[in-house]
Protein backbone atom coordinates (compact mmCIF):
# COMPACT_ATOMS: atom_id res chain seq x y z
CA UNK A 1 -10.88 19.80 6.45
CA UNK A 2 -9.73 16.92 8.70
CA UNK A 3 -6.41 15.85 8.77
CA UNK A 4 -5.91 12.36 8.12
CA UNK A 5 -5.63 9.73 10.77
CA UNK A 6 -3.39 6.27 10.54
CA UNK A 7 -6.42 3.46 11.13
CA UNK A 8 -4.39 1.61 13.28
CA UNK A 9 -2.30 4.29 15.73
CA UNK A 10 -4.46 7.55 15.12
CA UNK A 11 -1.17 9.39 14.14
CA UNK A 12 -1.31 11.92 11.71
CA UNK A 13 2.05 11.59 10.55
CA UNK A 14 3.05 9.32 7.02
CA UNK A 15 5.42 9.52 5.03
CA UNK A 16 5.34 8.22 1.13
CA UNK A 17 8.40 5.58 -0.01
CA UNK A 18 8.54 3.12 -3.11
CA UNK A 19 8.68 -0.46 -1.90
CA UNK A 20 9.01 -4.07 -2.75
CA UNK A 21 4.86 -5.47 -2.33
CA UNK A 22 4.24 -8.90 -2.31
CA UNK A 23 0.77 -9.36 -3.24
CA UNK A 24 -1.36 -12.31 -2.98
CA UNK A 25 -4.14 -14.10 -4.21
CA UNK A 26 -5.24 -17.64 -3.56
CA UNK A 27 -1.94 -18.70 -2.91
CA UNK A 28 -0.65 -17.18 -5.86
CA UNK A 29 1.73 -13.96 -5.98
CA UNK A 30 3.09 -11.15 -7.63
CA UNK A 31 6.42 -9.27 -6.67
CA UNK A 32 5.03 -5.53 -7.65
CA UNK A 33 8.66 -3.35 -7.13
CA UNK A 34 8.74 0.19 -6.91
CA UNK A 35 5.14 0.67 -5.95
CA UNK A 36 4.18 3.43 -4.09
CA UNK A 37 2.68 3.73 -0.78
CA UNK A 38 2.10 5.82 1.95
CA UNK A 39 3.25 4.51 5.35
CA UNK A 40 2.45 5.73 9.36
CA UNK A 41 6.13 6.80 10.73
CA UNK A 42 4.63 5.89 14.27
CA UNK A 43 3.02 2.13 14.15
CA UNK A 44 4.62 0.98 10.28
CA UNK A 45 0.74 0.86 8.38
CA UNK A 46 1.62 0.63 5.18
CA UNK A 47 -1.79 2.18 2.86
CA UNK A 48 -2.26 1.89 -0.91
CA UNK A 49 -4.41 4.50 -2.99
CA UNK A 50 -6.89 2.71 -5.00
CA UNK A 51 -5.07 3.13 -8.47
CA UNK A 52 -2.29 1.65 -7.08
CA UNK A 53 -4.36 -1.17 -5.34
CA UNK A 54 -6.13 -1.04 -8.84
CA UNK A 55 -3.52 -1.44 -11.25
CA UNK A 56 -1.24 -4.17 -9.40
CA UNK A 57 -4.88 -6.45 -9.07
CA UNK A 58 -4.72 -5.86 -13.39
CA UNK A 59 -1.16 -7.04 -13.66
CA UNK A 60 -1.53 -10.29 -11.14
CA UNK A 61 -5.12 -11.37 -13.23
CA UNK A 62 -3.07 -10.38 -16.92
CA UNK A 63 -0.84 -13.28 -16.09
């Protein structure tokens, strides 16, 4: 199996954290804290799994 690849630098190397997201949606937002991501130690990409993505889209359009 492949190792995973950061889209941006081609590292391989991440590292998961809990931040502060801002999300945004037609120039509306939602400050999501604690959510958790995985991010590229070499260029900063920060990438979202798709629950995550999934669940923070339900609590923006429950509001």
């Amino acid at each position: 199996m492949s190792e995973k690849r950061c889209n941006t630098c081609g590292s391989t190397h991440y590292e998961e954290r809990r931040i502060t997201d801002l999300y945004s949606h037609q120039g509306k937002y939602l400050i999501v804290p604690n959510t958790p991501v995985e991010i590229c130690t070499d260029c900063g990409t920060t990438y979202y799994s798709a629950p995550v993505l999934k669940a923070i889209e339900q609590q923006f359009f429950a509001i």
